[in-house]
Protein backbone atom coordinates (compact mmCIF):
# COMPACT_ATOMS: atom_id res chain seq x y z
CA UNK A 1 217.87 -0.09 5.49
CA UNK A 2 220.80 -0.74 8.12
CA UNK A 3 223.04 -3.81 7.79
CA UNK A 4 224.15 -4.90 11.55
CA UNK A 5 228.04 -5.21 11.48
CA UNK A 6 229.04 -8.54 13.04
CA UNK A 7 229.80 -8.31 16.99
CA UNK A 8 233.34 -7.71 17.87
CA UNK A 9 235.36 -9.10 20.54
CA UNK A 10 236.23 -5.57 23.13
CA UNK A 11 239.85 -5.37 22.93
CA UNK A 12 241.77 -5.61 26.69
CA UNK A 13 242.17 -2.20 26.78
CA UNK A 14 238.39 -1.09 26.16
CA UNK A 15 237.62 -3.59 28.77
CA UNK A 16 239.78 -2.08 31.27
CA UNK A 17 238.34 1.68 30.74
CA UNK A 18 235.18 -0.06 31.10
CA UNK A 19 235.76 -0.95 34.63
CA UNK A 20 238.04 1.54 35.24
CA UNK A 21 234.73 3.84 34.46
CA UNK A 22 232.57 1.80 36.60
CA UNK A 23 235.02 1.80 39.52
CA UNK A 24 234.80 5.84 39.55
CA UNK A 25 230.88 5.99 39.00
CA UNK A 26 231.02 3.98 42.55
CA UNK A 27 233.48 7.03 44.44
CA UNK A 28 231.04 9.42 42.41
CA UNK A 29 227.69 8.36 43.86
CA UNK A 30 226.81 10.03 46.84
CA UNK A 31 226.16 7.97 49.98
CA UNK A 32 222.51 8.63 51.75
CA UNK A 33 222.70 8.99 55.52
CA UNK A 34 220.71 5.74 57.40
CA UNK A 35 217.60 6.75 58.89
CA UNK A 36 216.76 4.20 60.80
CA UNK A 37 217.26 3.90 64.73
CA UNK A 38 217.88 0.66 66.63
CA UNK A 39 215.31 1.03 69.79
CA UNK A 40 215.74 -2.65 71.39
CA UNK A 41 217.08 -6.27 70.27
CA UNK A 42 216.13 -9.27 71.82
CA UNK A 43 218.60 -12.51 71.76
CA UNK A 44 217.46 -15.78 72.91
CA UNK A 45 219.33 -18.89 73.13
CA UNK A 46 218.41 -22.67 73.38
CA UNK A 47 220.86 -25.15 73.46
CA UNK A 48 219.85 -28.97 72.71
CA UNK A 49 223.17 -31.32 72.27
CA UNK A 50 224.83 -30.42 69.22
CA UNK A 51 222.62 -28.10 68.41
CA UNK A 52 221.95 -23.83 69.39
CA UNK A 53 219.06 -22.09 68.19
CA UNK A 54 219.07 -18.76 68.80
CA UNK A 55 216.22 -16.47 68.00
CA UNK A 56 217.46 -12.49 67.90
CA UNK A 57 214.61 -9.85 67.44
CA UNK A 58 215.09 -6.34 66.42
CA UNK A 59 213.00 -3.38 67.06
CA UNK A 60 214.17 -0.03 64.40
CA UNK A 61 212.15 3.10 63.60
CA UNK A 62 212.55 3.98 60.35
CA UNK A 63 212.05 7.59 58.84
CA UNK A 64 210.98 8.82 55.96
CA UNK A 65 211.80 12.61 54.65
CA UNK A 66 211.59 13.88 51.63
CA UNK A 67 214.96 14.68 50.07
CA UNK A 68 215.46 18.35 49.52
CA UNK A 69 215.68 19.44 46.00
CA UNK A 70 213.51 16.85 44.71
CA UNK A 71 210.22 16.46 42.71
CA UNK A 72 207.31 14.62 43.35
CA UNK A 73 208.80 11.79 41.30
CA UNK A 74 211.99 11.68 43.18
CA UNK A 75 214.19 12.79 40.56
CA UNK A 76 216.79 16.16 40.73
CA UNK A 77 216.45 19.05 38.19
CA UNK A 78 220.37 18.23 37.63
């Protein structure tokens, strides 16, 4: 049978590699390209007094491929 140690406070210095580590996973992580194209956008504006509505509709085509090197699941063999 295991006895749980009390919780610790993380020293400054573990807290720092901690980010430090998270910071670097960020530059790590490869960027996907957009696949999406803009094919019209609509902008209408109203004006009442003080107030402006404006109403702005966007029109995209979006594809979908398969990333190479992938399994059915969308997970890498790496």
């Amino acid at each position: 049978m295991m006895v749980d140690e009390p919780t610790r406070k993380k020293s400054l210095m573990r807290c720092l590699g901690e980010f430090t580590g998270q910071i670097a996973k960020g530059l790590r992580t490869k960027v996907e390209k957009d696949n999406t194209e803009e094919i019209s956008r609509t902008v209408e504006e109203t004006q009442r007094g003080d107030v402006t509505l404006r109403r702005t509709v966007i029109e995209e085509v979006e594809y979908h491929d398969e990333q190479p090197g992938t399994g059915k699941d969308g997970t890498s063999c790496s």
